[in-house]
N, C-alpha and C. Protein backbone atom coordinates (compact mmCIF):
# COMPACT_ATOMS: atom_id res chain seq x y z
N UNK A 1 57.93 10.95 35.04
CA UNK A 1 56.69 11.24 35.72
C UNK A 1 56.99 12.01 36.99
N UNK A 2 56.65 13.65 36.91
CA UNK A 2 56.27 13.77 38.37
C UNK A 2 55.42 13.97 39.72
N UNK A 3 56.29 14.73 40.19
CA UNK A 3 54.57 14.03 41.66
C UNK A 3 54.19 14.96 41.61
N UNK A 4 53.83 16.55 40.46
CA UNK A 4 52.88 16.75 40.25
C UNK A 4 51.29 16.40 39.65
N UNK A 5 52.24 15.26 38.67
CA UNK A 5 51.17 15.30 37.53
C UNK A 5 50.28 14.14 38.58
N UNK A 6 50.95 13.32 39.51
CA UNK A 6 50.22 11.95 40.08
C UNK A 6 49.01 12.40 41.65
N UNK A 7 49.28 13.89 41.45
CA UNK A 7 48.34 14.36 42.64
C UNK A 7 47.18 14.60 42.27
N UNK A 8 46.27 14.47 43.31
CA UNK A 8 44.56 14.57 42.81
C UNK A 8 44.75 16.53 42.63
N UNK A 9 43.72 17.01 42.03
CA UNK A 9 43.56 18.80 41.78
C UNK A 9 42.94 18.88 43.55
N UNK A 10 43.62 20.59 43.72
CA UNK A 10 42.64 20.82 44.61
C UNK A 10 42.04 21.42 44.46
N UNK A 11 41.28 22.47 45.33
CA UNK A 11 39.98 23.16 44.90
C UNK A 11 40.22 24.43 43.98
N UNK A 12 40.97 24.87 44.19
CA UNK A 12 41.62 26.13 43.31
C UNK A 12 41.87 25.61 42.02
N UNK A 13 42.52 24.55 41.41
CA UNK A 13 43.51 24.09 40.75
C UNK A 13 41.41 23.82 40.02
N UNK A 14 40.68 22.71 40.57
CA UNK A 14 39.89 22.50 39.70
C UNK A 14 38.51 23.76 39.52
N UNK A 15 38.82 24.57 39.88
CA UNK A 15 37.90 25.95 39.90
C UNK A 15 38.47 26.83 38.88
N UNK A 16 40.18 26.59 38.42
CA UNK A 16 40.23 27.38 37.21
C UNK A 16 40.08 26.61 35.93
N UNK A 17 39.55 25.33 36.01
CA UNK A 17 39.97 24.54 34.66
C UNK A 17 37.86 24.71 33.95
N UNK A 18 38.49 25.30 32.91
CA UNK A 18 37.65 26.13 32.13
C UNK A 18 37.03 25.26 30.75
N UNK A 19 35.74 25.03 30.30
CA UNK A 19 35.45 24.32 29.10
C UNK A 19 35.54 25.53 27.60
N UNK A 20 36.27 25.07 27.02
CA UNK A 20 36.43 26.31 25.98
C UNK A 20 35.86 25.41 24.47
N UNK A 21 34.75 25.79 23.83
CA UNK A 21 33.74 25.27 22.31
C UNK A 21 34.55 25.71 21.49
N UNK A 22 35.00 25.41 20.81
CA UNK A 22 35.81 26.19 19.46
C UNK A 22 35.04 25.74 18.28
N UNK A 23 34.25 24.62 18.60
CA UNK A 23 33.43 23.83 17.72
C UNK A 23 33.69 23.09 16.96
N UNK A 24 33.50 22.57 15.84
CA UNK A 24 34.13 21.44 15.03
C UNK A 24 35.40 21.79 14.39
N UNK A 25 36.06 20.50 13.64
CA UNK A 25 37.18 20.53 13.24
C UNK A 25 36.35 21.74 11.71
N UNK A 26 37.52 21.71 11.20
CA UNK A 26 37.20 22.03 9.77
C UNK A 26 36.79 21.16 8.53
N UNK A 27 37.30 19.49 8.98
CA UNK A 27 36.74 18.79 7.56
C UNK A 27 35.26 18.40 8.34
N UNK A 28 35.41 17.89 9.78
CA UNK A 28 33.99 17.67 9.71
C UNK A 28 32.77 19.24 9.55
N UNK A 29 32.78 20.30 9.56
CA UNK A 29 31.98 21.11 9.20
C UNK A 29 32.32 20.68 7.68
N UNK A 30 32.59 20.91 7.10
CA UNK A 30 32.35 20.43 5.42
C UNK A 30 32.05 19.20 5.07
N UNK A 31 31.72 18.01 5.85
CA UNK A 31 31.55 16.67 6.01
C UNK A 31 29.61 17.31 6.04
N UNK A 32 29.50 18.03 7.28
CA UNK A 32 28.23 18.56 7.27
C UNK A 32 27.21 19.27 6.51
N UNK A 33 28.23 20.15 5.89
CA UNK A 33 27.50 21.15 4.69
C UNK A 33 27.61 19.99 3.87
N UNK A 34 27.95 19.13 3.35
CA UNK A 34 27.62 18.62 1.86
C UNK A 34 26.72 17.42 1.95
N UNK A 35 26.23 17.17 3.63
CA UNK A 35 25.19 16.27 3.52
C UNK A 35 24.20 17.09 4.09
N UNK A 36 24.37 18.14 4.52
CA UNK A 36 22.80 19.13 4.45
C UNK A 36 22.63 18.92 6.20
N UNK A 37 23.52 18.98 6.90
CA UNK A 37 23.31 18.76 8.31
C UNK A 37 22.89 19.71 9.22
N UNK A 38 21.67 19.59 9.67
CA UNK A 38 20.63 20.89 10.83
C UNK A 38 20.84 20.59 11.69
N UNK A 39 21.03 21.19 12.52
CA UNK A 39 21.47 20.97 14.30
C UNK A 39 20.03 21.42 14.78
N UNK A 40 19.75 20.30 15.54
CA UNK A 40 18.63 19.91 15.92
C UNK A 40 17.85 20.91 16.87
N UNK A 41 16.31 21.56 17.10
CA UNK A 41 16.55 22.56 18.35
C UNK A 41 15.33 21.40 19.14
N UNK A 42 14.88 22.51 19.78
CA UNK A 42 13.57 22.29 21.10
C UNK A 42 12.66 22.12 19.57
N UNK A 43 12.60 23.26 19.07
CA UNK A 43 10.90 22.98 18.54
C UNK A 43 11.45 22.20 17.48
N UNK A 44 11.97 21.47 17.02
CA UNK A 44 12.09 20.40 15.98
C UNK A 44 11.47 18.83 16.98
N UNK A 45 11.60 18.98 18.17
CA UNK A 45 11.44 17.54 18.72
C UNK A 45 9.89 17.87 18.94
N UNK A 46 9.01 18.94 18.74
CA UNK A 46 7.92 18.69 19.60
C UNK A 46 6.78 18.65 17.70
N UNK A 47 7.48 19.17 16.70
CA UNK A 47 7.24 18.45 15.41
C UNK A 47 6.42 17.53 15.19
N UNK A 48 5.80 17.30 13.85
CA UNK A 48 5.40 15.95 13.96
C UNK A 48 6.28 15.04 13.04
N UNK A 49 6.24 14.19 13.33
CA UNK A 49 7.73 13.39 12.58
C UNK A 49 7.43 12.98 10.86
N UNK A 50 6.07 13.13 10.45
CA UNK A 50 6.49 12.78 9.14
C UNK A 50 5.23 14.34 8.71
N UNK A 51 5.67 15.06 7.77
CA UNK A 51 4.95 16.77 7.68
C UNK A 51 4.19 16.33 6.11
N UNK A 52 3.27 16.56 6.52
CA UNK A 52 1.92 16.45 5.72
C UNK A 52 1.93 17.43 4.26
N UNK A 53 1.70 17.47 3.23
CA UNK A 53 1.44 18.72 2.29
C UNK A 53 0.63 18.96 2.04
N UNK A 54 0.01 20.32 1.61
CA UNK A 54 -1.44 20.71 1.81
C UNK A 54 -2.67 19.72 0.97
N UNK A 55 -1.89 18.84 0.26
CA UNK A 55 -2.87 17.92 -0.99
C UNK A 55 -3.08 16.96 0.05
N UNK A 56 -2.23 16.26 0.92
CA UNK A 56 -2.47 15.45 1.56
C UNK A 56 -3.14 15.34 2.55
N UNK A 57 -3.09 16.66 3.35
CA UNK A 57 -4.26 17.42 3.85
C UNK A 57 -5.65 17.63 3.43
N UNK A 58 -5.66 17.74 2.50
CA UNK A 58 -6.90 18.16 1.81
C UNK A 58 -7.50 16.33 1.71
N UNK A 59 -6.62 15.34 1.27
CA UNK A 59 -7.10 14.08 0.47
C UNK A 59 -7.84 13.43 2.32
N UNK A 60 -7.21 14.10 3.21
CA UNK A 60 -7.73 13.14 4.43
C UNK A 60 -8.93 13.46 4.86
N UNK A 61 -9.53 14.49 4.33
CA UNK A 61 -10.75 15.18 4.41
C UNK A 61 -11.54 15.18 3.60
N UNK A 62 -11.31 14.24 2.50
CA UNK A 62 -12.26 14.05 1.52
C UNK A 62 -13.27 12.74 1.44
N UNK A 63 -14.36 12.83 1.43
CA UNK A 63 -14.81 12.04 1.50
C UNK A 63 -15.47 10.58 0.79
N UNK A 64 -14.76 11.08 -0.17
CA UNK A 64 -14.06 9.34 -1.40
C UNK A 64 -13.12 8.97 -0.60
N UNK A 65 -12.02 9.10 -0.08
CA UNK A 65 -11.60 8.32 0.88
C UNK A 65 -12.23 7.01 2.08
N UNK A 66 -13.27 7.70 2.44
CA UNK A 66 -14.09 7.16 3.44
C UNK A 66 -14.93 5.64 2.27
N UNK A 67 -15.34 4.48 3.68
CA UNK A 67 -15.16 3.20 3.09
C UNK A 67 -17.08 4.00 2.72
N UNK A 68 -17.89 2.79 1.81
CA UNK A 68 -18.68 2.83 1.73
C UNK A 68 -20.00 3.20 2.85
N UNK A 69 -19.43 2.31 3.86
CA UNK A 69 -20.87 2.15 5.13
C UNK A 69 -20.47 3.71 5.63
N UNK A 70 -18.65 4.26 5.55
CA UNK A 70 -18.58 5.07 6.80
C UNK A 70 -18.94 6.53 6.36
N UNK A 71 -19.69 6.60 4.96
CA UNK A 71 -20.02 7.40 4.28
C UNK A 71 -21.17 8.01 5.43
N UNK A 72 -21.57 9.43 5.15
CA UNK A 72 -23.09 10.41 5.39
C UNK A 72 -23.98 9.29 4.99
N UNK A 73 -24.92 9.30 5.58
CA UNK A 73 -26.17 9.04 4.54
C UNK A 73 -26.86 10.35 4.00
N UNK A 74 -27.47 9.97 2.71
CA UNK A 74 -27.62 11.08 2.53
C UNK A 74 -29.74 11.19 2.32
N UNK A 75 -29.86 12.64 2.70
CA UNK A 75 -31.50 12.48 3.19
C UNK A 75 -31.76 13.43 1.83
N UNK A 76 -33.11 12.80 1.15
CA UNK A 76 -33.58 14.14 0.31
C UNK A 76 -34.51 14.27 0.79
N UNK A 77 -34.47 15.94 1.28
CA UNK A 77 -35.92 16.54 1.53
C UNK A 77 -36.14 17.05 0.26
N UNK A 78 -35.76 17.85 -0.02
CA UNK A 78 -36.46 18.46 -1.45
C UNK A 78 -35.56 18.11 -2.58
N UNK A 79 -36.39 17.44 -3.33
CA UNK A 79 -35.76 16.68 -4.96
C UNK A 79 -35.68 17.96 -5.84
N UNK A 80 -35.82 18.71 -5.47
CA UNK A 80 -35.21 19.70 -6.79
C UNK A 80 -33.54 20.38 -6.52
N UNK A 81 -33.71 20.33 -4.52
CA UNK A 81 -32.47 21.20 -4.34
C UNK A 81 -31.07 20.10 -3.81
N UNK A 82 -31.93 19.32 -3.36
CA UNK A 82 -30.86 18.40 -2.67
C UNK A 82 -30.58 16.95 -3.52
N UNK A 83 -29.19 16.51 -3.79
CA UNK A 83 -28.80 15.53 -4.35
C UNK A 83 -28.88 14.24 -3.91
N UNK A 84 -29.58 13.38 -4.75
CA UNK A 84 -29.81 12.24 -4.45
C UNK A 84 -28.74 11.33 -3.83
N UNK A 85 -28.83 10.17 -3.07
CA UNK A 85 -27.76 8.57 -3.50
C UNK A 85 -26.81 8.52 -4.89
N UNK A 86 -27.73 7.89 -5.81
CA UNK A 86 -27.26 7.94 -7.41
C UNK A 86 -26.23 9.53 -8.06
N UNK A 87 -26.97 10.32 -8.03
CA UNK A 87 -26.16 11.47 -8.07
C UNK A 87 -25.07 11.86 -7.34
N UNK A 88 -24.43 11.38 -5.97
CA UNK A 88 -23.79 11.52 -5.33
C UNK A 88 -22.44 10.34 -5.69
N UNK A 89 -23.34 9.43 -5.94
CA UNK A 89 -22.16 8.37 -6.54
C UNK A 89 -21.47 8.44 -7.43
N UNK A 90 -22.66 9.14 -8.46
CA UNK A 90 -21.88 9.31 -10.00
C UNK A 90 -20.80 10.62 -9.82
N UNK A 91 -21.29 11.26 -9.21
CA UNK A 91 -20.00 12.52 -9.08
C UNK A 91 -18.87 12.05 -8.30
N UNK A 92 -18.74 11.19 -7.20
CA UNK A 92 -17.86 10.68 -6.58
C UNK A 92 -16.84 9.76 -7.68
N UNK A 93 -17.46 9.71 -8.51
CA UNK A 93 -16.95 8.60 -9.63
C UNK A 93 -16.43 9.52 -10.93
N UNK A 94 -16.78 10.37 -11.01
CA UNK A 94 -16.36 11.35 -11.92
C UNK A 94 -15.01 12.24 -11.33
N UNK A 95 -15.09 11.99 -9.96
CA UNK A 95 -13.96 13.16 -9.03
C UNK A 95 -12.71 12.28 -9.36
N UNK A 96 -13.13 10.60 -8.79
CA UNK A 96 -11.99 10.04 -9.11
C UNK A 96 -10.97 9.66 -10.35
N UNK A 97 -12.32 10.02 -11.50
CA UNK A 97 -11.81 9.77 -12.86
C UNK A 97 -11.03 10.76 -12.80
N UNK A 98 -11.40 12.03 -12.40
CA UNK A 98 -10.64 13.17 -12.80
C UNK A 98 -9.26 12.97 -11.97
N UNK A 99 -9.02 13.13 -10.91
CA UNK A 99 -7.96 12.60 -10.18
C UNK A 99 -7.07 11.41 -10.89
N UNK A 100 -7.24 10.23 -11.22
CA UNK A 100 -6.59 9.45 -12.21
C UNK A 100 -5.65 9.99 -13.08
N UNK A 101 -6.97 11.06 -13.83
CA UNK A 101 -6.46 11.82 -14.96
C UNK A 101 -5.01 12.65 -14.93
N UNK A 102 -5.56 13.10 -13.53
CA UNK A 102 -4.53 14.26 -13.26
C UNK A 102 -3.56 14.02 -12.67
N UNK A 103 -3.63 12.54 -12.52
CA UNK A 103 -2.08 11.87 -11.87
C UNK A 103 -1.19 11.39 -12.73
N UNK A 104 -1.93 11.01 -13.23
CA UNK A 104 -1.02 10.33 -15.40
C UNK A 104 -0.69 11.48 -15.79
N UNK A 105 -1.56 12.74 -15.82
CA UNK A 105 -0.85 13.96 -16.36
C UNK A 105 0.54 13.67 -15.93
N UNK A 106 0.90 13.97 -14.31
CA UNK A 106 1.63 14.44 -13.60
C UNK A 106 2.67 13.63 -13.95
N UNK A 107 2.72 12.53 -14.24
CA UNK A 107 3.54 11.29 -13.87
C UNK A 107 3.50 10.56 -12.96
N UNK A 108 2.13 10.93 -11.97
CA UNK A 108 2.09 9.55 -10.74
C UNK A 108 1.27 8.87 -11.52
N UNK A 109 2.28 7.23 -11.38
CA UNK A 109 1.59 5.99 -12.18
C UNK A 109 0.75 5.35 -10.46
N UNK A 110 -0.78 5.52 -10.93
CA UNK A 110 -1.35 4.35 -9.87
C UNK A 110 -2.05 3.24 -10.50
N UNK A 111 -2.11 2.54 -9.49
CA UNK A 111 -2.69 1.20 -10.19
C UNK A 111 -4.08 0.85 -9.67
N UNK A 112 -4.87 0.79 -10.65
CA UNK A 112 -6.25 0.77 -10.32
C UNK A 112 -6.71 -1.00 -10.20
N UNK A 113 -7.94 -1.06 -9.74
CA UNK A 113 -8.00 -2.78 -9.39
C UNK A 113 -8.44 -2.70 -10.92
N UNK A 114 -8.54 -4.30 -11.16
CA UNK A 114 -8.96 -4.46 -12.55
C UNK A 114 -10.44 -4.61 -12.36
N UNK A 115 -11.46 -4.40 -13.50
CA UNK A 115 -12.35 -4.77 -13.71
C UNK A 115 -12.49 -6.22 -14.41
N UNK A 116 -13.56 -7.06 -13.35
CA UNK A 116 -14.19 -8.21 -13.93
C UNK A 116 -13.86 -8.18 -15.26
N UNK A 117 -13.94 -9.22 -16.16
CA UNK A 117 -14.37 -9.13 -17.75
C UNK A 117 -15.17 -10.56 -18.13
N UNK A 118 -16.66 -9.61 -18.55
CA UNK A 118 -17.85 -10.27 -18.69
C UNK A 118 -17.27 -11.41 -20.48
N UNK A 119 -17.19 -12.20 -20.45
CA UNK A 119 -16.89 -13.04 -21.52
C UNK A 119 -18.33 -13.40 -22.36
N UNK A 120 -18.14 -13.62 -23.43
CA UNK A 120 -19.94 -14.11 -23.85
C UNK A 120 -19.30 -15.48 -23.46
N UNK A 121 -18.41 -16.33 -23.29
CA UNK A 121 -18.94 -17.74 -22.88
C UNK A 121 -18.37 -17.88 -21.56
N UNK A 122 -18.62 -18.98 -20.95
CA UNK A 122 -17.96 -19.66 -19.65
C UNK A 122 -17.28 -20.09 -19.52
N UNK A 123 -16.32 -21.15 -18.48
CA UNK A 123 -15.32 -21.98 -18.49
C UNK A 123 -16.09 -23.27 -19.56
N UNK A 124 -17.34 -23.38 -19.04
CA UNK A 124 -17.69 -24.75 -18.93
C UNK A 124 -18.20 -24.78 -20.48
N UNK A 125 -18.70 -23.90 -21.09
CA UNK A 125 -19.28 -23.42 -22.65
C UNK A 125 -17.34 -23.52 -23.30
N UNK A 126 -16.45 -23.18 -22.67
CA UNK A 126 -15.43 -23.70 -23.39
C UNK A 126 -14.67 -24.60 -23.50
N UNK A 127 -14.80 -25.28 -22.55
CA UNK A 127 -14.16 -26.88 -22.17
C UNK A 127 -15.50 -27.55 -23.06
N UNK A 128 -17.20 -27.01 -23.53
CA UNK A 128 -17.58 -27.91 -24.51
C UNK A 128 -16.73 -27.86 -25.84
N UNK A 129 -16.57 -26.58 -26.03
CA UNK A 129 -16.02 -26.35 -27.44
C UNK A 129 -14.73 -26.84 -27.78
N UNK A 130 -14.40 -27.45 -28.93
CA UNK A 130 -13.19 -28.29 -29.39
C UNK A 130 -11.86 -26.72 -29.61
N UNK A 131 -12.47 -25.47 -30.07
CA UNK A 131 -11.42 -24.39 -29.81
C UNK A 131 -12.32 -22.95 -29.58
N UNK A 132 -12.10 -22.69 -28.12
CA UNK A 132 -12.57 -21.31 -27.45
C UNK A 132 -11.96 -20.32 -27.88
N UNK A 133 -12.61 -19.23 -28.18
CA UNK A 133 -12.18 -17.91 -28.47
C UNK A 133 -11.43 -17.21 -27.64
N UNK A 134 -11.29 -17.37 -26.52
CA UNK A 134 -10.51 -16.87 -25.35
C UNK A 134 -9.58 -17.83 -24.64
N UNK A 135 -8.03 -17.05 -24.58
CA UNK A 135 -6.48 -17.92 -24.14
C UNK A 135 -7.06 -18.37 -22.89
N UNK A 136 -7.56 -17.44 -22.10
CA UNK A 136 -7.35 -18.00 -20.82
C UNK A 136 -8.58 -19.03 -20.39
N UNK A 137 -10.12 -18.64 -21.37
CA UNK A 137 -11.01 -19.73 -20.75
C UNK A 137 -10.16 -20.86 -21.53
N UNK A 138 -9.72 -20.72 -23.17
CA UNK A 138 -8.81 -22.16 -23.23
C UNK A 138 -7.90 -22.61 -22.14
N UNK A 139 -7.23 -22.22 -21.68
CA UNK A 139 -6.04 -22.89 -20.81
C UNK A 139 -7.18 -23.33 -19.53
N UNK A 140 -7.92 -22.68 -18.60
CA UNK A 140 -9.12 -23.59 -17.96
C UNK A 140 -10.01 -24.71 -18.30
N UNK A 141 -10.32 -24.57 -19.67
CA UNK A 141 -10.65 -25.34 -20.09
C UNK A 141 -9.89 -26.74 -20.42
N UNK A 142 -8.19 -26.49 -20.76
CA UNK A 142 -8.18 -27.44 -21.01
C UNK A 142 -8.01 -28.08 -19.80
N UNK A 143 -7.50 -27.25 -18.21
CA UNK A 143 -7.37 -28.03 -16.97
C UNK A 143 -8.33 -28.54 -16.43
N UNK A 144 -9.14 -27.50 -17.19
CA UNK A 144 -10.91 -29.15 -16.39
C UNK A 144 -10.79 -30.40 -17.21
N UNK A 145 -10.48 -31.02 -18.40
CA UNK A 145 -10.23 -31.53 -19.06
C UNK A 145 -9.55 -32.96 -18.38
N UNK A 146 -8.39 -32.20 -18.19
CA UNK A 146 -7.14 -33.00 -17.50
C UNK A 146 -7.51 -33.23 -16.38
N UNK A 147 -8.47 -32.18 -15.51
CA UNK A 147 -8.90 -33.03 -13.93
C UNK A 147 -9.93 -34.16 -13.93
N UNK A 148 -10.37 -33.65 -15.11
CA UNK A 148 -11.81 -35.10 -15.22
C UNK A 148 -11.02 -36.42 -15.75
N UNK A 149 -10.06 -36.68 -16.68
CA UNK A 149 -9.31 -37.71 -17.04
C UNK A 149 -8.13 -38.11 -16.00
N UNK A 150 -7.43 -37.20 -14.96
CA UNK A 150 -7.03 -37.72 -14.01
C UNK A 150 -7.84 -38.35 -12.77
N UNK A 151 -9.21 -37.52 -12.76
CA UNK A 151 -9.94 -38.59 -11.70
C UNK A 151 -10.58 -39.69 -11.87
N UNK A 152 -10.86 -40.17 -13.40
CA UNK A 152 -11.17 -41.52 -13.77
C UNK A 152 -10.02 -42.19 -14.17
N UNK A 153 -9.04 -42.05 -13.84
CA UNK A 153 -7.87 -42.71 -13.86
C UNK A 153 -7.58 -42.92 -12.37
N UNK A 154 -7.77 -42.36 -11.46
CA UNK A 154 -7.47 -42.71 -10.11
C UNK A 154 -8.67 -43.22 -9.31
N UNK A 155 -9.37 -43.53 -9.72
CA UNK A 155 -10.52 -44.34 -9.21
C UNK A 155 -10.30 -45.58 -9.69
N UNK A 156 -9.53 -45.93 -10.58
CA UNK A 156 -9.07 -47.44 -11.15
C UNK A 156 -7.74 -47.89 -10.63
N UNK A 157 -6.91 -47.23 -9.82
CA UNK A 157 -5.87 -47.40 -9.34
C UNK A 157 -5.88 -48.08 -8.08
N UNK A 158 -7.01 -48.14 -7.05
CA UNK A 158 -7.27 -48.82 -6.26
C UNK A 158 -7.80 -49.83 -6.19
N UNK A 159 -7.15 -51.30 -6.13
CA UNK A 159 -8.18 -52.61 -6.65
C UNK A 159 -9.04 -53.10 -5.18
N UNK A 160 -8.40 -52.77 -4.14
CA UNK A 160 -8.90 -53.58 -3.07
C UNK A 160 -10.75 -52.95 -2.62
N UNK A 161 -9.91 -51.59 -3.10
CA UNK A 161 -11.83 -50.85 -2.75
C UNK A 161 -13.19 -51.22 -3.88
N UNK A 162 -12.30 -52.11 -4.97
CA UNK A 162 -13.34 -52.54 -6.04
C UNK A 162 -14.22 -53.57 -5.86
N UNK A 163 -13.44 -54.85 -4.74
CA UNK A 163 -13.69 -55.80 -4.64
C UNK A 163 -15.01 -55.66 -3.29
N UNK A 164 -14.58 -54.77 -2.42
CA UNK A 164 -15.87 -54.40 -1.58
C UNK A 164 -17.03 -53.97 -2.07
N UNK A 165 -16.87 -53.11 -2.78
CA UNK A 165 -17.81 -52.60 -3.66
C UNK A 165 -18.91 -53.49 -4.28
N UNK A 166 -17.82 -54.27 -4.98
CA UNK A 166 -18.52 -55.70 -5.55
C UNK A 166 -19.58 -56.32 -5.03
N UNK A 167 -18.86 -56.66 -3.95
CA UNK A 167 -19.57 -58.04 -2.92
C UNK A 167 -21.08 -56.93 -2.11
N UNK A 168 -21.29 -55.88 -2.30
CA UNK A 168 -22.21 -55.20 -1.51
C UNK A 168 -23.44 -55.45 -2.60
């Protein structure tokens, strides 16, 4: 060690020491190209962070999107030129069929809510019947079954509340 290297720089000494970029090694630039790496600028930060496509654009402006109440109302002055309530619904309902359509084309699988299903009988029309036409009102049926024979079974399990009962 000598008593150069242990001296502070002086002003000359730190006025020639120069920053020189040569830039990256060579494996990390190829580390970069094969994961697709952009060097970031000014106008990338002022961006919006997740970029919209023109469909998605278009879908935020449509007004099947919007909930029921936050809908137009809609006014008819003249019934020959201007579209009713009813007419407005049914086409709103036809846009979406078509849209469905054109997403199954595509391969986007969506999932629609289910529709109710009107049964001709009830739970209770099948818990009369000894065998219901339908799995699932059977399997309700048979759990009303089992709740009515478990609760006259547990109303006999308590003797002390019988004996009050009694004496009243």
């Amino acid at each position: 060690m000598s008593n150069k290297q242990d001296k502070p720089l002086n002003y000359q000494q730190r006025q020639s020491i120069r920053y020189v970029d040569n830039g990256d090694p060579p494996f990390i630039q190829k580390m970069k190209q094969g994961m697709g790496y952009r060097e970031t600028t000014v106008e990338d930060k002022f961006e919006p962070e997740t970029k919209q496509t023109k469909d998605e654009e278009k879908e935020e402006d449509d007004i099947r999107n919007l909930k029921e109440e936050d809908r137009p109302q809609v006014v008819v002055l003249n019934e020959k030129t201007d579209i009713t309530q009813s007419e407005f619904d049914e086409e709103v309902r036809k846009k979406e069929a078509e849209n469905d359509k054109k997403k199954i084309e595509e391969g986007k699988i969506t999932f629609i809510k289910r529709t109710k299903r009107i049964n001709d009988e009830t739970v209770e029309e099948a818990a009369k019947d000894e065998i219901p036409k339908d799995k699932t009102l059977r399997l309700e049926a048979e759990q009303k079954r089992d709740d009515a024979i478990k609760k006259k079974q547990n109303k006999n399990l308590l003797s002390f509340g019988e004996e009050e009962e009694e004496d009243e």
